[in-house]
PDB file of N, CA and C in Angstrom:
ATOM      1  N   UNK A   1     -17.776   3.975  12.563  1.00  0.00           N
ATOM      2  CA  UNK A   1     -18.467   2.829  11.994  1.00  0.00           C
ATOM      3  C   UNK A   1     -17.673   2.309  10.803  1.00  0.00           C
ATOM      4  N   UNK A   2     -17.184   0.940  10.760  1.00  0.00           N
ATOM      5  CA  UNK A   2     -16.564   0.336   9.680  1.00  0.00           C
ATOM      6  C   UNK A   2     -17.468   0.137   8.203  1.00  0.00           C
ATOM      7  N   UNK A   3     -16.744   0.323   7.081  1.00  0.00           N
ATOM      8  CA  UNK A   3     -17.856  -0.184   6.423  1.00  0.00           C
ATOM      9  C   UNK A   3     -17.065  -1.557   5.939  1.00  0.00           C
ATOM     10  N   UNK A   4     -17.804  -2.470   5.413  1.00  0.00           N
ATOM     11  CA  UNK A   4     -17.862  -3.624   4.814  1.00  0.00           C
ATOM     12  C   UNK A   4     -16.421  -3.352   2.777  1.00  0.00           C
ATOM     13  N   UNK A   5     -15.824  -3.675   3.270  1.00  0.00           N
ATOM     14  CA  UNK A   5     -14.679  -3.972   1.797  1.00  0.00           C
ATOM     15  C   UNK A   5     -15.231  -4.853   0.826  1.00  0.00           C
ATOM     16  N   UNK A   6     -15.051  -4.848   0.068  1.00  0.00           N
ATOM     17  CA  UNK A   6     -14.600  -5.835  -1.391  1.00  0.00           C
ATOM     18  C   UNK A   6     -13.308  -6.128  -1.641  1.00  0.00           C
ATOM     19  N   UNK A   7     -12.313  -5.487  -1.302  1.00  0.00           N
ATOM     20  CA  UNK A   7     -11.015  -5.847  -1.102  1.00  0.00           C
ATOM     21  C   UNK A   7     -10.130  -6.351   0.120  1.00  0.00           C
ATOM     22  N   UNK A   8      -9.338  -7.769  -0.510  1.00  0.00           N
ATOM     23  CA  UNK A   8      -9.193  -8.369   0.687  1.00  0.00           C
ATOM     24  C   UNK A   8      -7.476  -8.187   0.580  1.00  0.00           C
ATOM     25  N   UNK A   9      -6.575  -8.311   1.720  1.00  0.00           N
ATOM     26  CA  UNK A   9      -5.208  -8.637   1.806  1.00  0.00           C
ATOM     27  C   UNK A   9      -5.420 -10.035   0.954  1.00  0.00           C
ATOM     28  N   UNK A  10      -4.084  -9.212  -0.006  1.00  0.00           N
ATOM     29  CA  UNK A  10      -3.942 -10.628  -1.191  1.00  0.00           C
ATOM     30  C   UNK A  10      -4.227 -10.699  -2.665  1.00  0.00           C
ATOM     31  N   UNK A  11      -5.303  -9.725  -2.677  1.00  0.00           N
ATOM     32  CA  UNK A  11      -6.469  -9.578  -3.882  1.00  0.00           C
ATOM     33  C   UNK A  11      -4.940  -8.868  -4.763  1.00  0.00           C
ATOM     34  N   UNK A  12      -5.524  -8.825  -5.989  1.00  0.00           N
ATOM     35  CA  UNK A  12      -4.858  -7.723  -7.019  1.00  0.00           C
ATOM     36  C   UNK A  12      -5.649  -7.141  -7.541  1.00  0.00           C
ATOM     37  N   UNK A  13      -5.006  -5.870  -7.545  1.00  0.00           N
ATOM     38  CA  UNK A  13      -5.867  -5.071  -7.923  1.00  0.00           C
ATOM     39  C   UNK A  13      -4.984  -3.559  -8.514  1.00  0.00           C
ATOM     40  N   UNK A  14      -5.751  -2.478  -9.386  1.00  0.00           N
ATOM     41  CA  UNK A  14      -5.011  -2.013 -10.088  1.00  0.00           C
ATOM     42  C   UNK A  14      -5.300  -0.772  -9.885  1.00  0.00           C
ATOM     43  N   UNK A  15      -4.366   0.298  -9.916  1.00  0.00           N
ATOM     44  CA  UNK A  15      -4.292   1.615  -9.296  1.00  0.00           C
ATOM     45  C   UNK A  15      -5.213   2.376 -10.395  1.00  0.00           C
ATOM     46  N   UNK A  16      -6.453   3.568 -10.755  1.00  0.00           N
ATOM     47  CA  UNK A  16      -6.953   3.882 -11.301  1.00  0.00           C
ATOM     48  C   UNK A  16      -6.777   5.700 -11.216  1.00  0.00           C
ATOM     49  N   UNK A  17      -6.337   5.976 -10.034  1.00  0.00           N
ATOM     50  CA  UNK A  17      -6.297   7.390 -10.143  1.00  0.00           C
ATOM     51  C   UNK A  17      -4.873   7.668  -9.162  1.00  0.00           C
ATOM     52  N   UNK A  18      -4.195   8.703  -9.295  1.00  0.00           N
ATOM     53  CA  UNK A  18      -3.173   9.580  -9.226  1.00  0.00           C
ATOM     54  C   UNK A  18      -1.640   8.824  -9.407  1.00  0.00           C
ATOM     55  N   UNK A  19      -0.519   9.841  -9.266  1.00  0.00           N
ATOM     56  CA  UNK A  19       0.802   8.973  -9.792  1.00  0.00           C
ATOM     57  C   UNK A  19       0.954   7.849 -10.614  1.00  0.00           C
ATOM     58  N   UNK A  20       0.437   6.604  -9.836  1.00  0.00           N
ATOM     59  CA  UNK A  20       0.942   5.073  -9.962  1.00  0.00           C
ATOM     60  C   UNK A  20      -0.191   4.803 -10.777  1.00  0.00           C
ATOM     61  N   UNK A  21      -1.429   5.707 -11.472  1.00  0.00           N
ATOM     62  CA  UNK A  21      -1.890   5.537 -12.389  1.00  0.00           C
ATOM     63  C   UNK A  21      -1.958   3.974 -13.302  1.00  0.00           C
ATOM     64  N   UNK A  22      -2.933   3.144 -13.585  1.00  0.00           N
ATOM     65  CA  UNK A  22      -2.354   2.386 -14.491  1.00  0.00           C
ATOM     66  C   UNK A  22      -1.685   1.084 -14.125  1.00  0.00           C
ATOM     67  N   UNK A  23      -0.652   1.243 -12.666  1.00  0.00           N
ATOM     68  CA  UNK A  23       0.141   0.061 -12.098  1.00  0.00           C
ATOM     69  C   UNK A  23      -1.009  -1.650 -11.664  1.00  0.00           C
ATOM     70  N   UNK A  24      -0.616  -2.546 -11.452  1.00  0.00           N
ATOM     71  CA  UNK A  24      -1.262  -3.647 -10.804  1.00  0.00           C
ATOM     72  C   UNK A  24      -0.435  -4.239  -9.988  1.00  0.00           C
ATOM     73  N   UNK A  25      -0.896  -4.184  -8.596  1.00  0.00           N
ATOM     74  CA  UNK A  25      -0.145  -4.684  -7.828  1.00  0.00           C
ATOM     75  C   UNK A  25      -0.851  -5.397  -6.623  1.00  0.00           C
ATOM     76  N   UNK A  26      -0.355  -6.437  -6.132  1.00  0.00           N
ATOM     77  CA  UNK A  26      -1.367  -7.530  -4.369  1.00  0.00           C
ATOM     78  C   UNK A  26      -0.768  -6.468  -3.428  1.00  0.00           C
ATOM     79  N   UNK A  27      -2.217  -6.082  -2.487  1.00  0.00           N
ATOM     80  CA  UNK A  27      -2.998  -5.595  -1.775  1.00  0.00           C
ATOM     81  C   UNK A  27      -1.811  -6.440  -0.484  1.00  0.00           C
ATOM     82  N   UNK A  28      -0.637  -5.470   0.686  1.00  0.00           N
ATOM     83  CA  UNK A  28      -0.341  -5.812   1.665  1.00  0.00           C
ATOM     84  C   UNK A  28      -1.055  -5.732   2.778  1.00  0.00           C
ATOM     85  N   UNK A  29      -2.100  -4.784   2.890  1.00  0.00           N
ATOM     86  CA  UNK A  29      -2.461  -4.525   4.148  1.00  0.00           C
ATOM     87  C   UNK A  29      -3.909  -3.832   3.833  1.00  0.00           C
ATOM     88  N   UNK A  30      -4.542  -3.886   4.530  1.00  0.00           N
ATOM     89  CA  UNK A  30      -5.916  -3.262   3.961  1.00  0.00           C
ATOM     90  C   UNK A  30      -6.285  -2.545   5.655  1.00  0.00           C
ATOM     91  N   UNK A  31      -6.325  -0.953   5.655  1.00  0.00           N
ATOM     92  CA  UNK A  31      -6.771  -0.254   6.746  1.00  0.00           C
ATOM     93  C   UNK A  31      -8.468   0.362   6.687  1.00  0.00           C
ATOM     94  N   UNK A  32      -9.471  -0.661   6.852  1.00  0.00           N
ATOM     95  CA  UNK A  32     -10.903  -0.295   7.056  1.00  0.00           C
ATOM     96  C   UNK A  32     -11.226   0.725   7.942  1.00  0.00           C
ATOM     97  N   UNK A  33     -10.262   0.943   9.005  1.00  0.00           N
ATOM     98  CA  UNK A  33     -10.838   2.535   9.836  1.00  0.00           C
ATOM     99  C   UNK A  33     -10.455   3.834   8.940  1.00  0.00           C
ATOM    100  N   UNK A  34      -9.645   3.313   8.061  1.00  0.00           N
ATOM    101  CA  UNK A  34      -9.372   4.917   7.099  1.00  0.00           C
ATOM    102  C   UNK A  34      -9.441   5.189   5.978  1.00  0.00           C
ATOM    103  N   UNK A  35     -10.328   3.417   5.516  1.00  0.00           N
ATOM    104  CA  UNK A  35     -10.662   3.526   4.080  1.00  0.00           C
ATOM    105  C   UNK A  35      -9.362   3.930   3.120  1.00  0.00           C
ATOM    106  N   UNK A  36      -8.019   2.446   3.466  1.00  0.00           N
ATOM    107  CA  UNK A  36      -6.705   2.465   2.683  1.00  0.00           C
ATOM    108  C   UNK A  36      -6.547   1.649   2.689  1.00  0.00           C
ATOM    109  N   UNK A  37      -5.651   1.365   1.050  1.00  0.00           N
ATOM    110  CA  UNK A  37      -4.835   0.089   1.166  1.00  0.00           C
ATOM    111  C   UNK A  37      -3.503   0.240   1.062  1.00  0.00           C
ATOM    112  N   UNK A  38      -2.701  -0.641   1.175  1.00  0.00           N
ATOM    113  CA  UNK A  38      -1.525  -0.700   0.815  1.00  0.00           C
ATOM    114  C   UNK A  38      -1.223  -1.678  -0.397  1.00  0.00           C
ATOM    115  N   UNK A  39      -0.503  -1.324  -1.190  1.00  0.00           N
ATOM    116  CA  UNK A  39      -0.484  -1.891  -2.391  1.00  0.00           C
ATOM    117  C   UNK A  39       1.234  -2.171  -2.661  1.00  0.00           C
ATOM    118  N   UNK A  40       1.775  -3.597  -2.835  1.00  0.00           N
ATOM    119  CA  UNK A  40       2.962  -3.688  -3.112  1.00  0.00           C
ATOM    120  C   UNK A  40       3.709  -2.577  -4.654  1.00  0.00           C
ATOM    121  N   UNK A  41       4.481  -2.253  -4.559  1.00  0.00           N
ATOM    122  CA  UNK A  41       5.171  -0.963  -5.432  1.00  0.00           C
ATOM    123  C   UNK A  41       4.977  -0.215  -5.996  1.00  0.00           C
ATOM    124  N   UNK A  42       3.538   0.248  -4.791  1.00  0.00           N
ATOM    125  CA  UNK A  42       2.874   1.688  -5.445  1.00  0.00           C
ATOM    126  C   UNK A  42       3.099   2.457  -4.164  1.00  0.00           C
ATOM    127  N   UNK A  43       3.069   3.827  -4.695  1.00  0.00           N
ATOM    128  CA  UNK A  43       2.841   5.145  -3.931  1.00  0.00           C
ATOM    129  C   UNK A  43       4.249   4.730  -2.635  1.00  0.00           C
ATOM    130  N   UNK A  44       5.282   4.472  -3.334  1.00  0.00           N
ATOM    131  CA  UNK A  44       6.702   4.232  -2.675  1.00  0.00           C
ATOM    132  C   UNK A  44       7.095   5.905  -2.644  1.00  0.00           C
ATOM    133  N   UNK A  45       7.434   5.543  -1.014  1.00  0.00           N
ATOM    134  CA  UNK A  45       8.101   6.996  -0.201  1.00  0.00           C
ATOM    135  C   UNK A  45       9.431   6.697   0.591  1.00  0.00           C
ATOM    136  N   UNK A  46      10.534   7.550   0.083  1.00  0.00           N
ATOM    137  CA  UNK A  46      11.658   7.821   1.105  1.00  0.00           C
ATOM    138  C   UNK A  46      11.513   7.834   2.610  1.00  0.00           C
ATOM    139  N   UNK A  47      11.441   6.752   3.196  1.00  0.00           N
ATOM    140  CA  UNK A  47      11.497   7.666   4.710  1.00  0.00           C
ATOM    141  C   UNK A  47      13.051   6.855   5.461  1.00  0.00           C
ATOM    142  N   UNK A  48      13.328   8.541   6.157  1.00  0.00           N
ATOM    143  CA  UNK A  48      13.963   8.462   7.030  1.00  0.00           C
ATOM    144  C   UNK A  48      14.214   7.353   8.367  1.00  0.00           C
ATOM    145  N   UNK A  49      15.615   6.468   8.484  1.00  0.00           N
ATOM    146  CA  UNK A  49      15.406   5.180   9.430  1.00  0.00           C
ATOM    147  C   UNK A  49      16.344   5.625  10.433  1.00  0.00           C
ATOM    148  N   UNK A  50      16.305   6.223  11.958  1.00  0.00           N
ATOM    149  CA  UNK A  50      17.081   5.938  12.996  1.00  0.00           C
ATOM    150  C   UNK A  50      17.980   4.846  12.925  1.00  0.00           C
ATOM    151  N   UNK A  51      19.174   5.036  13.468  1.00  0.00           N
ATOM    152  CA  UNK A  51      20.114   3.511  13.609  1.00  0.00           C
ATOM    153  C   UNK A  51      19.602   2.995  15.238  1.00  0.00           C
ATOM    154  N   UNK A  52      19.413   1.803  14.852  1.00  0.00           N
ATOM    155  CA  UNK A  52      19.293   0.978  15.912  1.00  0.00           C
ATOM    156  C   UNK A  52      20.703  -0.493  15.891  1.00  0.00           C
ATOM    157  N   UNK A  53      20.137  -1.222  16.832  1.00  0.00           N
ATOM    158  CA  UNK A  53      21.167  -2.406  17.166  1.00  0.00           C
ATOM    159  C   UNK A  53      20.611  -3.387  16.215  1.00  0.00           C
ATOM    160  N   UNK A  54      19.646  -3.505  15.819  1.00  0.00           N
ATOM    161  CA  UNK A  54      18.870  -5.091  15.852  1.00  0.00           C
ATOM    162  C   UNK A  54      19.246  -4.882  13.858  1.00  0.00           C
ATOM    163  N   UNK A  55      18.103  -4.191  13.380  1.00  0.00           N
ATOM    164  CA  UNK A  55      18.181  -4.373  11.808  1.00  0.00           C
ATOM    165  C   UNK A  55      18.808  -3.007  11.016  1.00  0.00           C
ATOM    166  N   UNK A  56      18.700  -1.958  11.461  1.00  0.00           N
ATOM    167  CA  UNK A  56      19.279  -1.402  11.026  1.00  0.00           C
ATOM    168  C   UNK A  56      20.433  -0.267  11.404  1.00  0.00           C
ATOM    169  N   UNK A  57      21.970  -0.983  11.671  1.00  0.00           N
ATOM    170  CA  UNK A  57      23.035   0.009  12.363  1.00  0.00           C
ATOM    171  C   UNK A  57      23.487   1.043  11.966  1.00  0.00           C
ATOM    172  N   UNK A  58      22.994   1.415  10.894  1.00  0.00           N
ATOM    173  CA  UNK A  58      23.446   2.728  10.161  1.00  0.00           C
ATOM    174  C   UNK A  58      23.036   3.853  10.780  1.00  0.00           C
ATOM    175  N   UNK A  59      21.411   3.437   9.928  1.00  0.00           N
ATOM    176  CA  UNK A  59      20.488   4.265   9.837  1.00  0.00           C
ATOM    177  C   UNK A  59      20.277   4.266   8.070  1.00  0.00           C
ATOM    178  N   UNK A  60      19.751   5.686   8.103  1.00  0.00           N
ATOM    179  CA  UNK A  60      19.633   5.815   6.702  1.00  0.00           C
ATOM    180  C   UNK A  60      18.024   6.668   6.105  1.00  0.00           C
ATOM    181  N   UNK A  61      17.925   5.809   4.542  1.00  0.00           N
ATOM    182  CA  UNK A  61      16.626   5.821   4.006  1.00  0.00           C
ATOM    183  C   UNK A  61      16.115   4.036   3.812  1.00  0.00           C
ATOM    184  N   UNK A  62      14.644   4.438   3.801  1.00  0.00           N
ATOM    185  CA  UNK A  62      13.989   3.132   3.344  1.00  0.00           C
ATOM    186  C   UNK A  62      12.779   3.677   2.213  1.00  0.00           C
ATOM    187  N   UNK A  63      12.966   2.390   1.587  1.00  0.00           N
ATOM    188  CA  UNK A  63      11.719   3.091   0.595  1.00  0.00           C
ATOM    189  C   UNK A  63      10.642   2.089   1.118  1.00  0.00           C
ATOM    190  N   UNK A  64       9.319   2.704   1.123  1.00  0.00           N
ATOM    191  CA  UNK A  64       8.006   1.990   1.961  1.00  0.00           C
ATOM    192  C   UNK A  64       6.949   2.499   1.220  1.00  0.00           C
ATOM    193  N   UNK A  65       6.284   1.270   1.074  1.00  0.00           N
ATOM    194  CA  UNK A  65       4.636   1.634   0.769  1.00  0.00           C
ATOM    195  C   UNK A  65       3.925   2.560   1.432  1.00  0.00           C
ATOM    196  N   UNK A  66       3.544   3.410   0.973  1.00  0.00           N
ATOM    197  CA  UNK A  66       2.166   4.594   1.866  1.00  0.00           C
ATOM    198  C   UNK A  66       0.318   3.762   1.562  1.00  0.00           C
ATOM    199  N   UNK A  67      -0.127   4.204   2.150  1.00  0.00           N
ATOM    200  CA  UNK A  67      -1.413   4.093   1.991  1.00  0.00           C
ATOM    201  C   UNK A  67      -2.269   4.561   0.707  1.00  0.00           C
ATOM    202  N   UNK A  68      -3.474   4.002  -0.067  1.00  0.00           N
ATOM    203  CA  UNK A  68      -3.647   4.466  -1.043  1.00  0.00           C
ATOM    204  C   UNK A  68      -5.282   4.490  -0.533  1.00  0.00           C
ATOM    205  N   UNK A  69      -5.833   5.671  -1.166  1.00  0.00           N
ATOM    206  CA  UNK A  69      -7.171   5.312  -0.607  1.00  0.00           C
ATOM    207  C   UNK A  69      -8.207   4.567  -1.302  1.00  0.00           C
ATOM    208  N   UNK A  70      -9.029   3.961  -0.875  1.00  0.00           N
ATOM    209  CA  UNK A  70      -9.734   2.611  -1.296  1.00  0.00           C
ATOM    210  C   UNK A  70     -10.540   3.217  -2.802  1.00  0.00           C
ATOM    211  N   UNK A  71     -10.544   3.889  -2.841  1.00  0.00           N
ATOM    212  CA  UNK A  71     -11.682   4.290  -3.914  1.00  0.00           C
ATOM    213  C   UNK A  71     -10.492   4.938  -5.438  1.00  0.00           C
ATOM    214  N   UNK A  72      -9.121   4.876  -5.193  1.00  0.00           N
ATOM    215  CA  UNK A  72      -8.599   4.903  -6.061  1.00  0.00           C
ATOM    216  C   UNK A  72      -7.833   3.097  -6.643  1.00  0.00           C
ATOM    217  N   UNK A  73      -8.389   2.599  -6.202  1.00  0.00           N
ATOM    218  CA  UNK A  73      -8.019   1.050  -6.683  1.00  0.00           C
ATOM    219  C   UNK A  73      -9.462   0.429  -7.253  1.00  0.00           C
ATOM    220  N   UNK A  74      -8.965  -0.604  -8.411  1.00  0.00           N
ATOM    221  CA  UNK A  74      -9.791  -1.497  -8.799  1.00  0.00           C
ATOM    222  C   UNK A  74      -9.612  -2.671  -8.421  1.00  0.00           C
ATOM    223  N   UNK A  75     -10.654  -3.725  -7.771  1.00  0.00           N
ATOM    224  CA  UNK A  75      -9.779  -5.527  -7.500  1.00  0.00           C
ATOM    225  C   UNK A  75      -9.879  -5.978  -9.531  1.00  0.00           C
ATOM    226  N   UNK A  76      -9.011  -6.537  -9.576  1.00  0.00           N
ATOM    227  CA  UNK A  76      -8.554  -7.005 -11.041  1.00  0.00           C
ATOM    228  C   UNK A  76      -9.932  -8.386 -11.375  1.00  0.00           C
ATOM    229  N   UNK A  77     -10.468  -8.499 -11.992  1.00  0.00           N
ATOM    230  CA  UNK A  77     -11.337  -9.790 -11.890  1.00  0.00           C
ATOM    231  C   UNK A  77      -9.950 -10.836 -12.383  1.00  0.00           C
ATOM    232  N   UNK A  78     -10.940 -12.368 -12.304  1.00  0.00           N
ATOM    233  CA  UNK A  78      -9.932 -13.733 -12.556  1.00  0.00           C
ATOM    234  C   UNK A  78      -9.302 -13.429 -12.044  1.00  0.00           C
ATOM    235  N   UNK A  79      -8.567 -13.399 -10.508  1.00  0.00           N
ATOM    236  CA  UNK A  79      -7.992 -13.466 -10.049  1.00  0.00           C
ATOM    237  C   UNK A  79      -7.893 -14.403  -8.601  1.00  0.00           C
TER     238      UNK A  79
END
């Protein structure tokens, strides 16, 4: 069962508990089946990239947003 958000893709809003503590950053993606958001340049993780043909021929690292869970963000008011 989904529940109903207050936070929308877009919103800003500001990290309140663990690491990124403190940060404010707009909301990329909002996951309602797992109660997460994604938040532009928070909770940034190393991951590992296969080489492919198209974007990346190396391979390598990428640094990527992880999921943050909804109840550690605030939406920022005036915004």
């Amino acid at each position: 069962m989904a529940v109903k958000l207050k936070i929308k893709k877009g919103d800003t809003v500001k990290i309140i508990a663990g690491d990124d503590k403190g940060k404010t950053g707009e909301v990329l993606e909002v996951l309602p089946s797992k109660n997460k958001v994604v938040v532009k340049g928070c909770k940034v993780a190393k991951k590992t990239v296969k080489p492919d043909q198209d974007k990346n021929p190396d391979g390598g690292f990428v640094n990527k947003e992880m999921p943050i869970d909804i109840s550690n963000v605030a939406k920022v008011e005036g915004e």
